[in-house]
Protein backbone atom coordinates (compact mmCIF):
# COMPACT_ATOMS: atom_id res chain seq x y z
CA UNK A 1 -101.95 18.05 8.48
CA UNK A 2 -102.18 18.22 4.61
CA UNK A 3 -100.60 19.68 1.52
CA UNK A 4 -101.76 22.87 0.82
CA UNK A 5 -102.68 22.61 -3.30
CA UNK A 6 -99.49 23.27 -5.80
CA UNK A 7 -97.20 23.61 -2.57
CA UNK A 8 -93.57 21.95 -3.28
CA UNK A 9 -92.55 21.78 0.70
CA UNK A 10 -91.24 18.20 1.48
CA UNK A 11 -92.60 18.99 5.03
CA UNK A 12 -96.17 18.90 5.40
CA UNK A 13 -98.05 22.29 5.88
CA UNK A 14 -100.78 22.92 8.20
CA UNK A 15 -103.67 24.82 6.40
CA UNK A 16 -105.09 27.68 8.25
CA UNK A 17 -108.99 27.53 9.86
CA UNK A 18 -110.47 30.72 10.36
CA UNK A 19 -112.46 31.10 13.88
CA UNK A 20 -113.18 35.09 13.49
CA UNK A 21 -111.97 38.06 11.30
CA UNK A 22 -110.86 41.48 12.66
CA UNK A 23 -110.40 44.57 11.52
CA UNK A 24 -108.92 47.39 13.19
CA UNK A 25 -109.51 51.19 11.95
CA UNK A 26 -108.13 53.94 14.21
CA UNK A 27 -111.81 55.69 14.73
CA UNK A 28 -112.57 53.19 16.16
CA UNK A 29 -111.80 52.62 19.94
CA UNK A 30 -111.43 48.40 19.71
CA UNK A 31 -111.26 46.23 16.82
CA UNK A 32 -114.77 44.59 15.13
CA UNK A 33 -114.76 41.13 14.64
CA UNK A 34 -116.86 39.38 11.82
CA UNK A 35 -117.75 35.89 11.24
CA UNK A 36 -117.41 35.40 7.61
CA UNK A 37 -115.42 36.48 5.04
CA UNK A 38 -117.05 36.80 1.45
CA UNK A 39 -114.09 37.31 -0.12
CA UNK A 40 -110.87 39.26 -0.84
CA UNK A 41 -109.83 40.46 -4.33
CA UNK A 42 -106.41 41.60 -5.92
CA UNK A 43 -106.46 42.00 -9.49
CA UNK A 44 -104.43 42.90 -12.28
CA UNK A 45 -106.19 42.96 -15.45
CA UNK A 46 -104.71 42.10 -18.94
CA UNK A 47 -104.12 44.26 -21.94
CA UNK A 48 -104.05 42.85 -25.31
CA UNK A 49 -102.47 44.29 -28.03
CA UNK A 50 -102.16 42.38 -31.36
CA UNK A 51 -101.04 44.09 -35.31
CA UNK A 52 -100.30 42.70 -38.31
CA UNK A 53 -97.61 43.55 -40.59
CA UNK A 54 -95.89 42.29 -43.66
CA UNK A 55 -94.00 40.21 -41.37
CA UNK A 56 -97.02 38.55 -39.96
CA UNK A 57 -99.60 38.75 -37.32
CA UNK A 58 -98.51 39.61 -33.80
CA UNK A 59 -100.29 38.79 -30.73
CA UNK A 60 -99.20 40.43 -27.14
CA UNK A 61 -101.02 39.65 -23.37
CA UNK A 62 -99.70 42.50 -20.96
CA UNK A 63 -100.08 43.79 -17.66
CA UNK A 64 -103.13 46.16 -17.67
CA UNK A 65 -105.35 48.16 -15.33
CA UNK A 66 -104.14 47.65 -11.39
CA UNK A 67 -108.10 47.14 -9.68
CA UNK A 68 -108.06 48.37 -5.65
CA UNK A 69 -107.80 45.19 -3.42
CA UNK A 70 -110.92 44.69 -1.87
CA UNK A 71 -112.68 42.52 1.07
CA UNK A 72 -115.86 42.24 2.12
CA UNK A 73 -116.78 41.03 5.47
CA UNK A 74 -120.22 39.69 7.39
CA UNK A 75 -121.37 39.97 10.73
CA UNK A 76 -125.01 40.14 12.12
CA UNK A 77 -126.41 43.51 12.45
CA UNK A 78 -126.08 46.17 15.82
CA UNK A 79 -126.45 48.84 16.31
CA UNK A 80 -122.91 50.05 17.41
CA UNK A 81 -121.36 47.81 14.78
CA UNK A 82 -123.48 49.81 11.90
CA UNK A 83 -123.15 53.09 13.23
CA UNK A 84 -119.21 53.04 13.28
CA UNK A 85 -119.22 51.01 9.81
CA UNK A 86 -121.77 53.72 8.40
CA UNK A 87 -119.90 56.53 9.51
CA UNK A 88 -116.99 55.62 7.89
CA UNK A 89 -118.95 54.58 4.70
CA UNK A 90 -120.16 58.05 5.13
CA UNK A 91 -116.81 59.70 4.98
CA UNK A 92 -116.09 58.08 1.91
CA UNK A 93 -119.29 59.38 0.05
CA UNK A 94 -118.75 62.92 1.23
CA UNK A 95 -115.10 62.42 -0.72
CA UNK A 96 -113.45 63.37 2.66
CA UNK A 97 -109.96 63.21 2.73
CA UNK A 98 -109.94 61.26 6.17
CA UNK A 99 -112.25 58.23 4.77
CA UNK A 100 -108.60 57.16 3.67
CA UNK A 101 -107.07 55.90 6.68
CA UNK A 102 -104.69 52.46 7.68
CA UNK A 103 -106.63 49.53 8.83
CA UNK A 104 -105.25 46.30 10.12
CA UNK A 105 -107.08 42.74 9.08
CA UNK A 106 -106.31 39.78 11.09
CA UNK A 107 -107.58 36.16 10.88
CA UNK A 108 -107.71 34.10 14.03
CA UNK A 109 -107.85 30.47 14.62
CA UNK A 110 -110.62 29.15 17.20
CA UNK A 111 -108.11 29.75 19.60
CA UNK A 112 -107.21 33.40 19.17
CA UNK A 113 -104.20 32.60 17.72
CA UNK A 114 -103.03 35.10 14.69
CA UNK A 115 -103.01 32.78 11.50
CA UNK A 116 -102.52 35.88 9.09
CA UNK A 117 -102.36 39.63 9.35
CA UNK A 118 -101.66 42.36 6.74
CA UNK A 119 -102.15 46.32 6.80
CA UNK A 120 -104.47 47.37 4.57
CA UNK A 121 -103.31 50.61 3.00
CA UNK A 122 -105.39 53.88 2.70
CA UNK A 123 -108.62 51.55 3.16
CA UNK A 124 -111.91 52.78 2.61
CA UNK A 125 -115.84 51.58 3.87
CA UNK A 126 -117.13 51.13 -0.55
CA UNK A 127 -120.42 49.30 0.41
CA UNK A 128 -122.48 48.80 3.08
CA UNK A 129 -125.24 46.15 2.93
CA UNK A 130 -127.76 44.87 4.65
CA UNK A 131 -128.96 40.70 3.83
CA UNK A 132 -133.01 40.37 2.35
CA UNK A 133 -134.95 39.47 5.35
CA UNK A 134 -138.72 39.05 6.14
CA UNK A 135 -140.12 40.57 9.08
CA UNK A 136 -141.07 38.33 11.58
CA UNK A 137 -139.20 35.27 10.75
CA UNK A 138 -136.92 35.34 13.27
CA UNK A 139 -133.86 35.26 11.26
CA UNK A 140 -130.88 37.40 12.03
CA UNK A 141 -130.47 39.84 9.91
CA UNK A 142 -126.69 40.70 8.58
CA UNK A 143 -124.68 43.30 7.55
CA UNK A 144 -121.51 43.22 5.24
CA UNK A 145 -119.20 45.86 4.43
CA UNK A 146 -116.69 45.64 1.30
CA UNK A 147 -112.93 47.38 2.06
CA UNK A 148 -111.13 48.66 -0.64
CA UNK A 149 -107.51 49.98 -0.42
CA UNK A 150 -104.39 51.20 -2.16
CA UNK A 151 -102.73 48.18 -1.21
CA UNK A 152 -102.51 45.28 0.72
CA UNK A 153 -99.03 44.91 3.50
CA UNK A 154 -98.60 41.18 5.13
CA UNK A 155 -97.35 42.09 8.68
């Protein structure tokens, strides 16, 4: 066990490994699992406002623009995989209404054991991507797909 960084627990904590991510959308008849996670993003910009006056200069950091969470998530290319990710990418560039739907993202330990889960809030397909690859090579070739959402839940 270790301390996870800037924790103030007098108990040690265990820090999580990931064995496989999941995400669960309800057009979809099971859950797809991925094997990496590129990253996850909440942001709140800041504003700054400064003015001077008789009185002096004033100088203000704020809250500013609220960007959509966001994840993006890798897995290696099939054909079933793509074809349900690309049809709900495909929602979302027709501007349907019912690209917007409630999505659940789970991380698992090697054993299948839940280490975190949160609902992802009217979550949308934003990119699809295939990885560079040369014909031929033998490589595997990989797809990742970036989530966005109105907001992230911990369940």
């Amino acid at each position: 066990m270790s301390h996870a960084p800037g924790a103030t627990h007098s108990k040690p904590v265990q820090v999580a490994s990931a064995g496989q991510f999941m995400i669960f959308v309800p057009i979809w008849s099971t859950g797809m699992g991925f094997a990496k996670l590129s990253g996850f993003n909440s942001t709140v910009e800041s504003s700054e406002y400064s003015y001077n006056s008789f009185v002096g200069n004033f100088y203000s950091r704020q809250f500013g623009r609220v960007k959509s969470p966001s994840l993006t998530l890798e897995r290696g290319l099939d054909k079933v995989g793509f074809a349900q990710l690309f049809a709900w990418h495909m929602l979302a560039r027709q501007n349907s209404p019912t690209a917007k739907m409630v999505a659940a993202f789970t991380i698992m330990d090697a054993g299948g054991g839940i280490v975190l889960s949160c609902e992802l809030v009217n979550a949308w397909c934003a990119k699809l991507e295939l990885d560079p690859v040369q014909a031929g090579g033998g490589n595997i070739v990989s797809m990742r797909a970036t989530i966005e959402c109105d907001a992230v839940l911990l369940t």
